[in-house]
PDB file of N, CA and C in Angstrom:
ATOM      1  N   UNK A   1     -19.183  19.098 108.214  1.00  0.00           N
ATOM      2  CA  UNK A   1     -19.369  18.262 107.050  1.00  0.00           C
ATOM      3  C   UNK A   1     -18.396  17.094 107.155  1.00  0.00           C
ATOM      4  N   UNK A   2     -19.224  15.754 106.819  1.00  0.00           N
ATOM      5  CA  UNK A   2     -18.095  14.588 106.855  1.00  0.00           C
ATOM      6  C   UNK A   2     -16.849  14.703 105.732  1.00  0.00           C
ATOM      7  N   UNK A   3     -16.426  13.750 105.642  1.00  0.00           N
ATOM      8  CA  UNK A   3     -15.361  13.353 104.755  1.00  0.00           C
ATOM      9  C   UNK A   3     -16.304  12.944 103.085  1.00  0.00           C
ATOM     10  N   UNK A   4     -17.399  12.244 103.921  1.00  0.00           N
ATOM     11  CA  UNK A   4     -18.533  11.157 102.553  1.00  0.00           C
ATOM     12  C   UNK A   4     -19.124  12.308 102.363  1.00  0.00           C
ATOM     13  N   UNK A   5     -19.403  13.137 102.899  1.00  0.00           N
ATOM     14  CA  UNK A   5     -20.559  14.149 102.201  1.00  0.00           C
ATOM     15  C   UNK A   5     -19.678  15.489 101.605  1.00  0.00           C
ATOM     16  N   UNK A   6     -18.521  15.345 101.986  1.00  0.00           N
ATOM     17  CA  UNK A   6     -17.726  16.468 101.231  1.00  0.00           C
ATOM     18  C   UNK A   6     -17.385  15.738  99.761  1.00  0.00           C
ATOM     19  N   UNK A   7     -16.706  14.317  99.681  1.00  0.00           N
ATOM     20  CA  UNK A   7     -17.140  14.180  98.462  1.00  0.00           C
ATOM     21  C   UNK A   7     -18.457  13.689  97.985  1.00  0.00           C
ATOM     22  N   UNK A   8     -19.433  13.720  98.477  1.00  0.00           N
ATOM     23  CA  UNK A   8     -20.543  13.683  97.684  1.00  0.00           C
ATOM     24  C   UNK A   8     -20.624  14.836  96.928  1.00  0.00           C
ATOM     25  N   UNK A   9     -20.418  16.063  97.827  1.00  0.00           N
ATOM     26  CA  UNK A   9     -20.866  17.259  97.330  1.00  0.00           C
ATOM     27  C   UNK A   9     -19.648  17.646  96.257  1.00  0.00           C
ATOM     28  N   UNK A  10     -18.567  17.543  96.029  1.00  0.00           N
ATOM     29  CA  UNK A  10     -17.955  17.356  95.012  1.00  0.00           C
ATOM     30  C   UNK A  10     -18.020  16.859  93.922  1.00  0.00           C
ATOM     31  N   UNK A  11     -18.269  15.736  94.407  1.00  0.00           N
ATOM     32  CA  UNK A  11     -18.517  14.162  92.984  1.00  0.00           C
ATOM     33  C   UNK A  11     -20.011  15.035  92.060  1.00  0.00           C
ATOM     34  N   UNK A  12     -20.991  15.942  93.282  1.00  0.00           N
ATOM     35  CA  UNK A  12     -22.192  16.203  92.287  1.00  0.00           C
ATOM     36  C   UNK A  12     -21.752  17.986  91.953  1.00  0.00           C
ATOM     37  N   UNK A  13     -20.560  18.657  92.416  1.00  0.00           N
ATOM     38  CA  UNK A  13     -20.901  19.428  91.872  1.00  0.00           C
ATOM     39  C   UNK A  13     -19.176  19.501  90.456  1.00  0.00           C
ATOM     40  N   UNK A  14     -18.812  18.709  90.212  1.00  0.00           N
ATOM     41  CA  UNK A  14     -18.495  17.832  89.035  1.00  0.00           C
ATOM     42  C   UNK A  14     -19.461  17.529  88.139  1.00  0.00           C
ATOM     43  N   UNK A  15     -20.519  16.960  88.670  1.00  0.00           N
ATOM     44  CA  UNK A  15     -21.134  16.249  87.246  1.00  0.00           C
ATOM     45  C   UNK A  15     -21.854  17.584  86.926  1.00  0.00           C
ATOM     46  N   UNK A  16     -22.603  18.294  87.897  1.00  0.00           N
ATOM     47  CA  UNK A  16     -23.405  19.184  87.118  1.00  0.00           C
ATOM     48  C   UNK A  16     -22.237  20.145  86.420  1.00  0.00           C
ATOM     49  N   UNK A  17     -21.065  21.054  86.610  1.00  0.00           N
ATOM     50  CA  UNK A  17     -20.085  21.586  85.923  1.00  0.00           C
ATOM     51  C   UNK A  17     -20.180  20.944  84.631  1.00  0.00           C
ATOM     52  N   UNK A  18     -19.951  19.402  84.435  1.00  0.00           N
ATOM     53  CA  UNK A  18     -20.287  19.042  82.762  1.00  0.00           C
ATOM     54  C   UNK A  18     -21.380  19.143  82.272  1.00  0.00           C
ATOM     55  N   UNK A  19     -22.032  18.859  83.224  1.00  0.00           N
ATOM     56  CA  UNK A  19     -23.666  19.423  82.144  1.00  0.00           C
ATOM     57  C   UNK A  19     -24.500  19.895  81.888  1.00  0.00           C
ATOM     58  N   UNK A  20     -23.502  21.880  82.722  1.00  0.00           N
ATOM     59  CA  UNK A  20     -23.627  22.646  82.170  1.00  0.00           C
ATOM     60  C   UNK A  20     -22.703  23.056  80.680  1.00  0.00           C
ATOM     61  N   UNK A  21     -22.046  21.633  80.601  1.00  0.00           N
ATOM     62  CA  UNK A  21     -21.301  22.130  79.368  1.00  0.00           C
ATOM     63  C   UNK A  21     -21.149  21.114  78.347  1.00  0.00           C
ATOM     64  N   UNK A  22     -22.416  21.223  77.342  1.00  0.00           N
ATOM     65  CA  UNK A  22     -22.199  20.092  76.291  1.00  0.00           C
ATOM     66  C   UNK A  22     -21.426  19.451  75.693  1.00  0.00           C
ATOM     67  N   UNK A  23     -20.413  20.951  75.539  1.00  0.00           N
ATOM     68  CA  UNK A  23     -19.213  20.667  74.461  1.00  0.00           C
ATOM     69  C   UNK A  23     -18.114  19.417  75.448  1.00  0.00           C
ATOM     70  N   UNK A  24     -17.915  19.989  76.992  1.00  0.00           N
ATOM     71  CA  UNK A  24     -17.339  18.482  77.172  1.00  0.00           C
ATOM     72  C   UNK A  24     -16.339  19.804  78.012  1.00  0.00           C
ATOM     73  N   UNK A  25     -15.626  19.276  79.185  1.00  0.00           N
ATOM     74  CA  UNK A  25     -14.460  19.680  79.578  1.00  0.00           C
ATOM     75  C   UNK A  25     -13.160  18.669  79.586  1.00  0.00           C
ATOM     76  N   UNK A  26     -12.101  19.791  79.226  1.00  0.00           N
ATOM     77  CA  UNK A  26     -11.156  19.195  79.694  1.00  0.00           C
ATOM     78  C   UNK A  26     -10.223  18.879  81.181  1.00  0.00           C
ATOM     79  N   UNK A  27      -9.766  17.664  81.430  1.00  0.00           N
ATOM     80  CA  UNK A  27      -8.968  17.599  82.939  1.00  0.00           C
ATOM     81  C   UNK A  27      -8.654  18.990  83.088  1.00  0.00           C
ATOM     82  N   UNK A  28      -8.047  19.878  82.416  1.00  0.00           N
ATOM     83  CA  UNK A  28      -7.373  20.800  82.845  1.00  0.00           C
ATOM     84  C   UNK A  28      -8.010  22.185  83.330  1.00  0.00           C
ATOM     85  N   UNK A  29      -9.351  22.111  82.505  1.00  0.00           N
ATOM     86  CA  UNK A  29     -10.401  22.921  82.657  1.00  0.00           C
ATOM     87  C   UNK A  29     -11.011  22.707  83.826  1.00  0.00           C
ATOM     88  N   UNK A  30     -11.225  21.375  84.353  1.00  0.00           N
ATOM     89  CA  UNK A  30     -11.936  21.412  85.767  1.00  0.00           C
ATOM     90  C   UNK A  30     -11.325  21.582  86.606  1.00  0.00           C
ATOM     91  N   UNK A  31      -9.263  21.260  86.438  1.00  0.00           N
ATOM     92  CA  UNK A  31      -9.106  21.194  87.879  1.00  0.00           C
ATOM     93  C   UNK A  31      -8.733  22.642  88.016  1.00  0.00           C
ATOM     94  N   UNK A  32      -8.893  23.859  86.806  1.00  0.00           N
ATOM     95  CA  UNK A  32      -8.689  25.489  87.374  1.00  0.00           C
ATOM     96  C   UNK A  32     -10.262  25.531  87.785  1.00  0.00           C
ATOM     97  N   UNK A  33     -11.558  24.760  87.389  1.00  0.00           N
ATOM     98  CA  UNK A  33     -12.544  25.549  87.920  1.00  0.00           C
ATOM     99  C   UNK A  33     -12.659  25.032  89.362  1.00  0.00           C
ATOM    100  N   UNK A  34     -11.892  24.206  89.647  1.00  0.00           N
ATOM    101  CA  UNK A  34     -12.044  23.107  90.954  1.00  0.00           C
ATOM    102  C   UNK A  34     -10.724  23.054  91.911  1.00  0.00           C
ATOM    103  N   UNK A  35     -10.190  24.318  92.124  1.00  0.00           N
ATOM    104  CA  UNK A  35      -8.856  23.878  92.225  1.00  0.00           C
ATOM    105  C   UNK A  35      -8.121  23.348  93.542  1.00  0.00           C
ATOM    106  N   UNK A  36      -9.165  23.820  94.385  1.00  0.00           N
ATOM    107  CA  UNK A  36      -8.983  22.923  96.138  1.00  0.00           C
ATOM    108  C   UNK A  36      -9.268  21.922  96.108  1.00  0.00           C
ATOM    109  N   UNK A  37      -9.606  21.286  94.984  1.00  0.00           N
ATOM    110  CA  UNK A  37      -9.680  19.356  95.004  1.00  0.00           C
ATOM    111  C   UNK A  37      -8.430  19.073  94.596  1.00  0.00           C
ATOM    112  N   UNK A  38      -7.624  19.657  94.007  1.00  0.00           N
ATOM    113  CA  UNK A  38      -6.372  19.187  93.391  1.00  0.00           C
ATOM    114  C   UNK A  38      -6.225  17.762  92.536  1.00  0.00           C
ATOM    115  N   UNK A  39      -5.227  17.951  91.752  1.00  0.00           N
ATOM    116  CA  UNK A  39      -5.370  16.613  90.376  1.00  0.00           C
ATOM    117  C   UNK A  39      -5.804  15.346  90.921  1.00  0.00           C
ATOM    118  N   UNK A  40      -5.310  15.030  92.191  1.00  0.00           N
ATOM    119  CA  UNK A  40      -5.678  13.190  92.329  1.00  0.00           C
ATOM    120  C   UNK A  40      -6.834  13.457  92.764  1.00  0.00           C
ATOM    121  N   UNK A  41      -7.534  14.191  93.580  1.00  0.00           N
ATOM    122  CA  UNK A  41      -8.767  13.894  93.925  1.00  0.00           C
ATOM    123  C   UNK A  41     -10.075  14.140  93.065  1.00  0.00           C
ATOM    124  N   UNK A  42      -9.748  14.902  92.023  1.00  0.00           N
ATOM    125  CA  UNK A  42     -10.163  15.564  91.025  1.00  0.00           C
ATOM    126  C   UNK A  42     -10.292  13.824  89.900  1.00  0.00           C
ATOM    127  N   UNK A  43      -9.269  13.254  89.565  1.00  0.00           N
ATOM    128  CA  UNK A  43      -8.647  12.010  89.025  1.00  0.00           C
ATOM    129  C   UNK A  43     -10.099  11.272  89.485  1.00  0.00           C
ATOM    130  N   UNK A  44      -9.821  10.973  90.936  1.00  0.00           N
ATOM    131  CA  UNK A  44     -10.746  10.038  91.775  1.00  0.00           C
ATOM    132  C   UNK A  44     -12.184  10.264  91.347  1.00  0.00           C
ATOM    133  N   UNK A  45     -12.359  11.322  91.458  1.00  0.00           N
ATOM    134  CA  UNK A  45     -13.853  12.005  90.784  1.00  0.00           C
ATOM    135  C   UNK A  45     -14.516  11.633  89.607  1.00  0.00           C
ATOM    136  N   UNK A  46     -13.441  11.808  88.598  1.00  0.00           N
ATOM    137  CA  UNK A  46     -13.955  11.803  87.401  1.00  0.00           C
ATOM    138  C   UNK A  46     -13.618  10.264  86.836  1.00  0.00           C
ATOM    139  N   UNK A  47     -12.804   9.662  87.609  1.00  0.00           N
ATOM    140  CA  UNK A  47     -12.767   7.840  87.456  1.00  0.00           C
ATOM    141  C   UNK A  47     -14.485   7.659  87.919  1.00  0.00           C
ATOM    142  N   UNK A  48     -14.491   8.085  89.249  1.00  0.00           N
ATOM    143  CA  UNK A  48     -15.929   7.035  89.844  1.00  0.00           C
ATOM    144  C   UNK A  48     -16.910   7.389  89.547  1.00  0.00           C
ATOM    145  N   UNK A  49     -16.948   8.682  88.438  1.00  0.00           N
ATOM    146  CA  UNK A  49     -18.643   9.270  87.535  1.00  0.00           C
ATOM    147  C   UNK A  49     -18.276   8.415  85.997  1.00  0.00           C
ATOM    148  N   UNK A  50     -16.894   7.776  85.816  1.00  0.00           N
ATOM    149  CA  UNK A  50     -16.790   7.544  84.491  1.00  0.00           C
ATOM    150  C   UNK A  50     -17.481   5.730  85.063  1.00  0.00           C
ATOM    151  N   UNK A  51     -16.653   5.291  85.816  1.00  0.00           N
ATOM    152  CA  UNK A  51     -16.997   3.802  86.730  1.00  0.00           C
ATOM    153  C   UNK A  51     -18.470   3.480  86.332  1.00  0.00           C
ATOM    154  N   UNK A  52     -19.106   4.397  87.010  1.00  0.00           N
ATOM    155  CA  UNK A  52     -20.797   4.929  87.198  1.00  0.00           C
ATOM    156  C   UNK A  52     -21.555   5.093  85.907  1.00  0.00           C
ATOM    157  N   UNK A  53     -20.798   5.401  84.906  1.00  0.00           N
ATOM    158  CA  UNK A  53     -21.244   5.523  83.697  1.00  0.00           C
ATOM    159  C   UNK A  53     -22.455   6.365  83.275  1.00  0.00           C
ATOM    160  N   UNK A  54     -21.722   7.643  84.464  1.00  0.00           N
ATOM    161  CA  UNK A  54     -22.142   9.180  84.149  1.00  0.00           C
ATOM    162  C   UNK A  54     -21.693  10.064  83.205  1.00  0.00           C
ATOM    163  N   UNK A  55     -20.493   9.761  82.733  1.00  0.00           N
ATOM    164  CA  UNK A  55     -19.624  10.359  82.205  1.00  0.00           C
ATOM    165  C   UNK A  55     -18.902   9.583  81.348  1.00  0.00           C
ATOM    166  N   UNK A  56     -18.663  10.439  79.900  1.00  0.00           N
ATOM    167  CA  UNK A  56     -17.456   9.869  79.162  1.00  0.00           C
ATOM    168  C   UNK A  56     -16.626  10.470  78.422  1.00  0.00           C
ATOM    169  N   UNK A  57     -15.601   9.671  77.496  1.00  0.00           N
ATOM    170  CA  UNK A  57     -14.641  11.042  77.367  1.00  0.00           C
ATOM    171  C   UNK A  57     -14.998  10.687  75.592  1.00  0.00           C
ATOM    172  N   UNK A  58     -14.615  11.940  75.057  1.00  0.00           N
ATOM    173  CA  UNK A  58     -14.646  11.977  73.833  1.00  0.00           C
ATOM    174  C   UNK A  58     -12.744  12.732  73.485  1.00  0.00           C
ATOM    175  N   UNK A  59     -12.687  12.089  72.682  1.00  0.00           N
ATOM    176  CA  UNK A  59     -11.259  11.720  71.810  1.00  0.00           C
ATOM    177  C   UNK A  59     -11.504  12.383  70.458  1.00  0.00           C
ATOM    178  N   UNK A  60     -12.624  12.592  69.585  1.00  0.00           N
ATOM    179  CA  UNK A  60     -13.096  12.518  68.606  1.00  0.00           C
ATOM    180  C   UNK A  60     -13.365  13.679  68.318  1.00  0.00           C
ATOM    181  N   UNK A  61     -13.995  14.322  68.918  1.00  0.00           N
ATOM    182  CA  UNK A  61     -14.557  15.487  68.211  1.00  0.00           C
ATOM    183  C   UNK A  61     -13.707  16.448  68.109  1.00  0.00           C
ATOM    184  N   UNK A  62     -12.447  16.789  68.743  1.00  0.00           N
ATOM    185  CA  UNK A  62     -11.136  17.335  68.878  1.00  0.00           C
ATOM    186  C   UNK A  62     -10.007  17.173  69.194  1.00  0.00           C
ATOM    187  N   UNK A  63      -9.493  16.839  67.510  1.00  0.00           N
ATOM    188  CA  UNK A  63      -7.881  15.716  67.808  1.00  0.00           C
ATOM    189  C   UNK A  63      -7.158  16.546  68.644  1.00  0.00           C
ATOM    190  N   UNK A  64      -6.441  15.495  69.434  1.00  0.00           N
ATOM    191  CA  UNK A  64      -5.515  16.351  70.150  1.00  0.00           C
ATOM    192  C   UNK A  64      -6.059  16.266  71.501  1.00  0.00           C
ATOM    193  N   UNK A  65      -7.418  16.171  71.568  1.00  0.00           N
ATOM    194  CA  UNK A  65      -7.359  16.848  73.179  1.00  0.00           C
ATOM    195  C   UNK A  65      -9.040  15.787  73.637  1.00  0.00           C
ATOM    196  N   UNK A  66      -8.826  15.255  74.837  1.00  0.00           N
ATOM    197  CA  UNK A  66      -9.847  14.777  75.428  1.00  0.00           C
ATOM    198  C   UNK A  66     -10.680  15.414  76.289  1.00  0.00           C
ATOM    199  N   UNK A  67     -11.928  15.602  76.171  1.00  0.00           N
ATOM    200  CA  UNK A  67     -12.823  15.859  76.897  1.00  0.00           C
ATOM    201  C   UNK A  67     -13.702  15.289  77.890  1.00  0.00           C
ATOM    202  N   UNK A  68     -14.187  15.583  78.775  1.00  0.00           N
ATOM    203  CA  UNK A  68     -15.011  14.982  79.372  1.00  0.00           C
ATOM    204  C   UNK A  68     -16.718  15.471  79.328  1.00  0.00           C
ATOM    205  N   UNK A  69     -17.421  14.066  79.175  1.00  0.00           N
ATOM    206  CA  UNK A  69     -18.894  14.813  78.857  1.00  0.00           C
ATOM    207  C   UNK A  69     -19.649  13.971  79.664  1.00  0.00           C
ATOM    208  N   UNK A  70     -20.709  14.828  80.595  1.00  0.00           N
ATOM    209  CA  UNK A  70     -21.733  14.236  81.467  1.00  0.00           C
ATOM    210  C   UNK A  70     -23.301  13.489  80.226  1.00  0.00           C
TER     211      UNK A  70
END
């Protein structure tokens, strides 16, 4: 497997992880379900699905804590 297709296969199995989950995850939640990507690459991920405008974060629905939603 390349380098591009290892994160492809990351970057998509990220987005589907959120949307299997309406309510939204948090950073902290993906990087225990994800944890051989570790925080920056994990970071990188969820910047270039947010970039892409796959993804966004909600602030709102639970003060205190940001989520991420596909």
């Amino acid at each position: 497997m390349t380098a591009k297709t290892a994160t492809a296969s990351s970057r998509d199995n990220v987005l589907s992880a959120l949307r299997e989950k309406p309510e939204g995850l948090t950073s902290a939640e993906l990087n225990a379900r994800f944890p051989r990507l570790g925080y920056d690459r994990m970071d990188d991920i969820i910047q270039a699905l947010y970039d892409d405008g796959l993804v966004g974060l909600d602030t709102v629905s639970e003060p205190g804590r940001a989520r991420w939603k596909a």
